[in-house]
C-alpha atoms as a PDB file:
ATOM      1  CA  UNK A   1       0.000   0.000   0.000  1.00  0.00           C
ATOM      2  CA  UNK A   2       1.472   3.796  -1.300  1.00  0.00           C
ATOM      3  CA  UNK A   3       0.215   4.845   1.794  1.00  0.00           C
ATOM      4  CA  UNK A   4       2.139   2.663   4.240  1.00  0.00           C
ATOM      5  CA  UNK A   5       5.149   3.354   2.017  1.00  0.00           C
ATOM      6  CA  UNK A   6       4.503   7.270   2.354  1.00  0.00           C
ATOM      7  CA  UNK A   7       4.148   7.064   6.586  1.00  0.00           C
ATOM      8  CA  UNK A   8       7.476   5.024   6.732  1.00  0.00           C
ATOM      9  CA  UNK A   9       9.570   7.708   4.327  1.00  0.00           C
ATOM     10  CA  UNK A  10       7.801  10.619   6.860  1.00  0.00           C
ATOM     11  CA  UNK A  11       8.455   9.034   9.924  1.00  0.00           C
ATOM     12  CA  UNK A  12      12.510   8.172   8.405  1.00  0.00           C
ATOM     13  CA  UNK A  13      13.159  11.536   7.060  1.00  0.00           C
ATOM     14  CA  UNK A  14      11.612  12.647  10.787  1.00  0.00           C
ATOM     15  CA  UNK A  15      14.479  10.313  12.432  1.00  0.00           C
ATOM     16  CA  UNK A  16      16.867  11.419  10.392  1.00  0.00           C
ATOM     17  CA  UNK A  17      16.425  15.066  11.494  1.00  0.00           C
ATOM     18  CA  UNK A  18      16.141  14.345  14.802  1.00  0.00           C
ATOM     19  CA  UNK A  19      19.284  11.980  14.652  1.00  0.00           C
ATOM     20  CA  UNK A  20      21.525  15.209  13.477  1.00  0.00           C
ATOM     21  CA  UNK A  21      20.100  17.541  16.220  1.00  0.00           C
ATOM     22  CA  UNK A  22      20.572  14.858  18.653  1.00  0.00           C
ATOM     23  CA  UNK A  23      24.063  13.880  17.593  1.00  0.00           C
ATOM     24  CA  UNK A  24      25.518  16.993  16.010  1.00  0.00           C
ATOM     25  CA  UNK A  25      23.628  20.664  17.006  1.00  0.00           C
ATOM     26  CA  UNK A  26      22.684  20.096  20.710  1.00  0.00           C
ATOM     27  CA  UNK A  27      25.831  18.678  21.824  1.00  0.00           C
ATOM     28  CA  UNK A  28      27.441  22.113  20.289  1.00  0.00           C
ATOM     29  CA  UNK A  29      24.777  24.064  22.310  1.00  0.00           C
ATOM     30  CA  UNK A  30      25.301  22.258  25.391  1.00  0.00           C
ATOM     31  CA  UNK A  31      29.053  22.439  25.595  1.00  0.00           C
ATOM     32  CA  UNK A  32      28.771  26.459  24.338  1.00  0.00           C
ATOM     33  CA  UNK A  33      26.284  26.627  27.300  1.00  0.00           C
ATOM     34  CA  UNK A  34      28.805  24.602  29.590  1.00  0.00           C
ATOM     35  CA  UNK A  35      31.490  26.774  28.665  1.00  0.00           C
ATOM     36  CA  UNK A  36      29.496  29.921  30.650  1.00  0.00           C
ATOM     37  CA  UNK A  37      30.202  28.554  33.695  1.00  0.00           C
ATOM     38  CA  UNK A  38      28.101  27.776  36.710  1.00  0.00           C
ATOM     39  CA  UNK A  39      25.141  25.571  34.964  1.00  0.00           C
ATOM     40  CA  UNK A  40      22.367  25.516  38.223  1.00  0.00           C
ATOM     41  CA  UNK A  41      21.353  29.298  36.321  1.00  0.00           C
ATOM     42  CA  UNK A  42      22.584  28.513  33.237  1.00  0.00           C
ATOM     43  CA  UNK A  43      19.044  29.239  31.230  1.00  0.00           C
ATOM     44  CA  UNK A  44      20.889  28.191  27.580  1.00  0.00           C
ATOM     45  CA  UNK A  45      21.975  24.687  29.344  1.00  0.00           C
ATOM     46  CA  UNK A  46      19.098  24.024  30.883  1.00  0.00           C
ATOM     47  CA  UNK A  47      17.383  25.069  27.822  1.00  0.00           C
ATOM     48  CA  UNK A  48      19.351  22.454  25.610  1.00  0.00           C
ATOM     49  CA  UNK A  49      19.119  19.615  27.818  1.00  0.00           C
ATOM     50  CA  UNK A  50      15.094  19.794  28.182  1.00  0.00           C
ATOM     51  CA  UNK A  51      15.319  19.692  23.888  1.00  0.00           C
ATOM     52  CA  UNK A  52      17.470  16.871  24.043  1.00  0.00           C
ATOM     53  CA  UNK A  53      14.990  15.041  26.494  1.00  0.00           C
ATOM     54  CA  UNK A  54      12.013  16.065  24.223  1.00  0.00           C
ATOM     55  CA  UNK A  55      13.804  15.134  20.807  1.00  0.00           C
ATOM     56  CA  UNK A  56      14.854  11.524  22.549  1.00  0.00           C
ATOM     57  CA  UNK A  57      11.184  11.064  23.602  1.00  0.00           C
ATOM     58  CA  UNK A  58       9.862  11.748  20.114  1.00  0.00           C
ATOM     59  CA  UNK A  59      12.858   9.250  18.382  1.00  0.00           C
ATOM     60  CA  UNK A  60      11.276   6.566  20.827  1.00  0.00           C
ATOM     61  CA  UNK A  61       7.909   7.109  19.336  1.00  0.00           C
ATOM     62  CA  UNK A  62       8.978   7.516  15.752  1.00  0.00           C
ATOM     63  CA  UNK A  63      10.782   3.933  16.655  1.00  0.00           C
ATOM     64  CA  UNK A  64       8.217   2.423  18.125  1.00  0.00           C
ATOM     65  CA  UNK A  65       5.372   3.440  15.218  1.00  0.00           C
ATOM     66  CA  UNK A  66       7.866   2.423  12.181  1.00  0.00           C
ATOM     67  CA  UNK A  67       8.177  -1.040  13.907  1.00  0.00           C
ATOM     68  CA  UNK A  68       4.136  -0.866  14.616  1.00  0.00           C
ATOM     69  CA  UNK A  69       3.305  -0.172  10.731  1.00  0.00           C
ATOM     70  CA  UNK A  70       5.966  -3.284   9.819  1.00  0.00           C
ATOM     71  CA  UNK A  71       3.920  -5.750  11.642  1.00  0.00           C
ATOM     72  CA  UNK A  72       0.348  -4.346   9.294  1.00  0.00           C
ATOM     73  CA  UNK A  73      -0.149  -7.381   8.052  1.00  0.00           C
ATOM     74  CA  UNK A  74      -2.256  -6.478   4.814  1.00  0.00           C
ATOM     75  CA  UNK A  75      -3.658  -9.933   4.221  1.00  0.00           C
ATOM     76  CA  UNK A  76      -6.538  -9.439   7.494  1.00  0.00           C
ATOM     77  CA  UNK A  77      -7.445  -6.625   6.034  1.00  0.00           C
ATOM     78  CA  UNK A  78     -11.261  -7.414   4.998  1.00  0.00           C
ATOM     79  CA  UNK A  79     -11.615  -7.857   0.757  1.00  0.00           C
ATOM     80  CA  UNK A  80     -15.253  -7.390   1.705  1.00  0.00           C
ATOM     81  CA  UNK A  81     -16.162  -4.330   3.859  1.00  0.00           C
ATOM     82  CA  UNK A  82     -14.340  -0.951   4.797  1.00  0.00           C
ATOM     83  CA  UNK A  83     -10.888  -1.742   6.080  1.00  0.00           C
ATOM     84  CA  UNK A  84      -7.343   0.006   5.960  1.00  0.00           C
ATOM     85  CA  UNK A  85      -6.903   1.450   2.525  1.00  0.00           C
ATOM     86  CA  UNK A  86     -10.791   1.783   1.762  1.00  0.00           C
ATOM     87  CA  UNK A  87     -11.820   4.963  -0.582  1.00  0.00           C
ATOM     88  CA  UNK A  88     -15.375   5.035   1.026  1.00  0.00           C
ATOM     89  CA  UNK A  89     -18.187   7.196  -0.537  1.00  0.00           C
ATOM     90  CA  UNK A  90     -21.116   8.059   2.263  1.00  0.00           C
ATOM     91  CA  UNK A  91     -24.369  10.439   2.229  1.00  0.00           C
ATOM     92  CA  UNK A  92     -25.415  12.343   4.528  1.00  0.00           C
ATOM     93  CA  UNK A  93     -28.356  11.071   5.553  1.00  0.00           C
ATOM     94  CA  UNK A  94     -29.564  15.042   6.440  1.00  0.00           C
ATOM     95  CA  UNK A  95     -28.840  16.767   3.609  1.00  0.00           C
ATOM     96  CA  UNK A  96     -27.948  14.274   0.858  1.00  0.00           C
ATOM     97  CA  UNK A  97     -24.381  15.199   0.341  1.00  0.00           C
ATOM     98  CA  UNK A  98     -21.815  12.686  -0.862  1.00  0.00           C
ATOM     99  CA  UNK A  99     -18.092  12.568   0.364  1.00  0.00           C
ATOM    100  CA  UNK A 100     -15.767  10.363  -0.244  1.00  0.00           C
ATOM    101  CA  UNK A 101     -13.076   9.028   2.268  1.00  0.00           C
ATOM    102  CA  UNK A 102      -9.535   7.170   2.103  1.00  0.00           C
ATOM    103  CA  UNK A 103      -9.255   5.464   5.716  1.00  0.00           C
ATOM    104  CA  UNK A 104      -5.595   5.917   6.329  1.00  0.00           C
ATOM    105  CA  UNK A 105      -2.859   5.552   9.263  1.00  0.00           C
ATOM    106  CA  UNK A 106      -2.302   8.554  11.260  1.00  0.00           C
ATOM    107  CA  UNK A 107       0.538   9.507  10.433  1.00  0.00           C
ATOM    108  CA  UNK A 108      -0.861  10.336   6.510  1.00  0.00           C
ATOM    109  CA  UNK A 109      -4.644  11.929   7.349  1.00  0.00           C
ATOM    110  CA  UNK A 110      -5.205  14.881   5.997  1.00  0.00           C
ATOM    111  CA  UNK A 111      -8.418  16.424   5.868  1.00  0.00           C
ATOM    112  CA  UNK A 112      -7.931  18.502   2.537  1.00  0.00           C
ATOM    113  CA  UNK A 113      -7.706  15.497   0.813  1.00  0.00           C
ATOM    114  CA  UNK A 114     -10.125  13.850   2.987  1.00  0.00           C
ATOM    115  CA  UNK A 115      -7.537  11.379   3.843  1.00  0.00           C
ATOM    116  CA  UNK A 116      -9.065   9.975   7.199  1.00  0.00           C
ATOM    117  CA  UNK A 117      -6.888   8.457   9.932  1.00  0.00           C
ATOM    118  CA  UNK A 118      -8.686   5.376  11.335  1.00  0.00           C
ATOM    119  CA  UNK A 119      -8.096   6.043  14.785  1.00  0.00           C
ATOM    120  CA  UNK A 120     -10.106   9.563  14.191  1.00  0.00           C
ATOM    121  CA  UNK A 121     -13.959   9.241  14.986  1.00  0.00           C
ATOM    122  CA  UNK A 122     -15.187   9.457  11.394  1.00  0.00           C
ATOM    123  CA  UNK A 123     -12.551   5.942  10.409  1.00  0.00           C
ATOM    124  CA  UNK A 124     -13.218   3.888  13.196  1.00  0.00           C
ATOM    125  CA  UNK A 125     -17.236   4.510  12.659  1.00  0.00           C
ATOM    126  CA  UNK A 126     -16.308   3.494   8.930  1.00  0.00           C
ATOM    127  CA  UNK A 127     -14.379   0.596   9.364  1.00  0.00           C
ATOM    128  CA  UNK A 128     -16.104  -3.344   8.708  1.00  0.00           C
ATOM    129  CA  UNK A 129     -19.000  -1.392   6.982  1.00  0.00           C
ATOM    130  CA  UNK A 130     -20.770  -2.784   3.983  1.00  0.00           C
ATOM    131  CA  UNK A 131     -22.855  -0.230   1.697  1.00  0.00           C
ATOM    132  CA  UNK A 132     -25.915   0.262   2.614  1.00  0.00           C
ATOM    133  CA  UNK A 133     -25.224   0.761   6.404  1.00  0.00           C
ATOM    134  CA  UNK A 134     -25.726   3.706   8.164  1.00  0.00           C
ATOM    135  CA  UNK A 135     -23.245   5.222  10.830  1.00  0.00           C
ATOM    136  CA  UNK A 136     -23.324   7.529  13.463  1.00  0.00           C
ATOM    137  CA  UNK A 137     -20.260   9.607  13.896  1.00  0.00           C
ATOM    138  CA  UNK A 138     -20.103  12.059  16.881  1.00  0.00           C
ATOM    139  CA  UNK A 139     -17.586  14.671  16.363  1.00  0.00           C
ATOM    140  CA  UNK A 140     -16.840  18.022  17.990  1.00  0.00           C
ATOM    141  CA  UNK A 141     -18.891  19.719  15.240  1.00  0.00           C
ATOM    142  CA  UNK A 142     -21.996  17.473  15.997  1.00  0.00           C
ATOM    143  CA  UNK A 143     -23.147  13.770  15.219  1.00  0.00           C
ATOM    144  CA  UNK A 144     -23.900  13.158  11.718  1.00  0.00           C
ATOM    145  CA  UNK A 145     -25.803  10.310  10.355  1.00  0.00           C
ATOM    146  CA  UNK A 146     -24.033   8.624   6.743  1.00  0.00           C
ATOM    147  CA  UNK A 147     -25.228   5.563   4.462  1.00  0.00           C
ATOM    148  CA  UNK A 148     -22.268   3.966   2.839  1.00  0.00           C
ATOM    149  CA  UNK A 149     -23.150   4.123  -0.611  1.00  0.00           C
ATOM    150  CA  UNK A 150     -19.776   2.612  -2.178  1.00  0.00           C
ATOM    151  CA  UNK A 151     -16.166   1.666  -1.252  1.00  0.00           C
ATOM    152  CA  UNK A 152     -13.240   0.053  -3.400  1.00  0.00           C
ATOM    153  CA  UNK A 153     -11.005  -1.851  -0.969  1.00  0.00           C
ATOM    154  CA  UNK A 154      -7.058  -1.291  -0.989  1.00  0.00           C
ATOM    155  CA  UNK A 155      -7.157  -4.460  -3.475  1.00  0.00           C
ATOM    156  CA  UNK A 156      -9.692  -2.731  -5.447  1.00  0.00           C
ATOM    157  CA  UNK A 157     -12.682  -4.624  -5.249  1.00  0.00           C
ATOM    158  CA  UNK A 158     -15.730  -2.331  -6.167  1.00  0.00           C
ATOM    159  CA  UNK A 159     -19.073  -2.353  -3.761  1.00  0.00           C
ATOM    160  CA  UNK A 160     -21.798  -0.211  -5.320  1.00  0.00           C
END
């Protein structure tokens, strides 16, 4: 999945700019700020070292998700209802307006391109939906009410 692909290139090119602050510019800040002297008031050290701390937190996390998306294992992803990958057209029952949906990992949502993580409110009601179904999604804007109307899994299967 292009998708998959995408999160683990972000999440690399992330590292990998985290691994030169981490290794290269805050050890030159700390030692400039060590080089001032006493460091219990040293704002620039303390400064530095709280960075460090929150740039070492974040690699964990980075480390920890790239290892999480190589265990997806695409083949229990369903072939027959909305699942990882789905491009998912719903109306709303309300006002009759159609959008269409890509349920995606986190890391790759993006809501101009209606590219919705399924972890957000609006993916998990989605997921292991047939069409037809309708869905209740409460989000901070309100609850809506949706009918699947068609999806095309990550293999491509059509439902209409």
């Amino acid at each position: 999945m292009d998708f998959l692909r995408e999160a683990r290139e972000k999440l690399e090119e992330e590292a990998q700019r985290i691994e030169t602050e981490l290794r290269v510019n805050l050890p030159r800040e700390i030692n400039a700020a060590m080089a001032h002297g006493d460091l219990s008031e040293n704002a620039e050290y303390h400064a530095a070292k709280e960075r460090q701390s929150t740039l070492q937190a974040r690699m964990g996390h980075i480390q920890k998700r790239l290892a999480d998306l190589s265990r997806i294992d695409v083949s229990s992803i369903p072939g027959d209802r909305v699942g990882l990958g789905s491009e998912v057209t719903v109306e709303n029952v309300e006002t009759g307006e159609t959008v269409r949906y890509t349920l995606v990992i986190p890391e790759i949502a993006d809501g101009k391109k209606n590219f919705v993580s399924v972890a957000a409110p609006v993916g998990r009601a989605l997921l292991n939906r047939k069409v037809g179904d309708a869905v209740t999604v409460s989000i901070p804007k309100g609850t809506y009410e949706f009918e699947v109307r068609k999806f095309v899994t990550f293999l491509g299967n059509v439902f209409e």
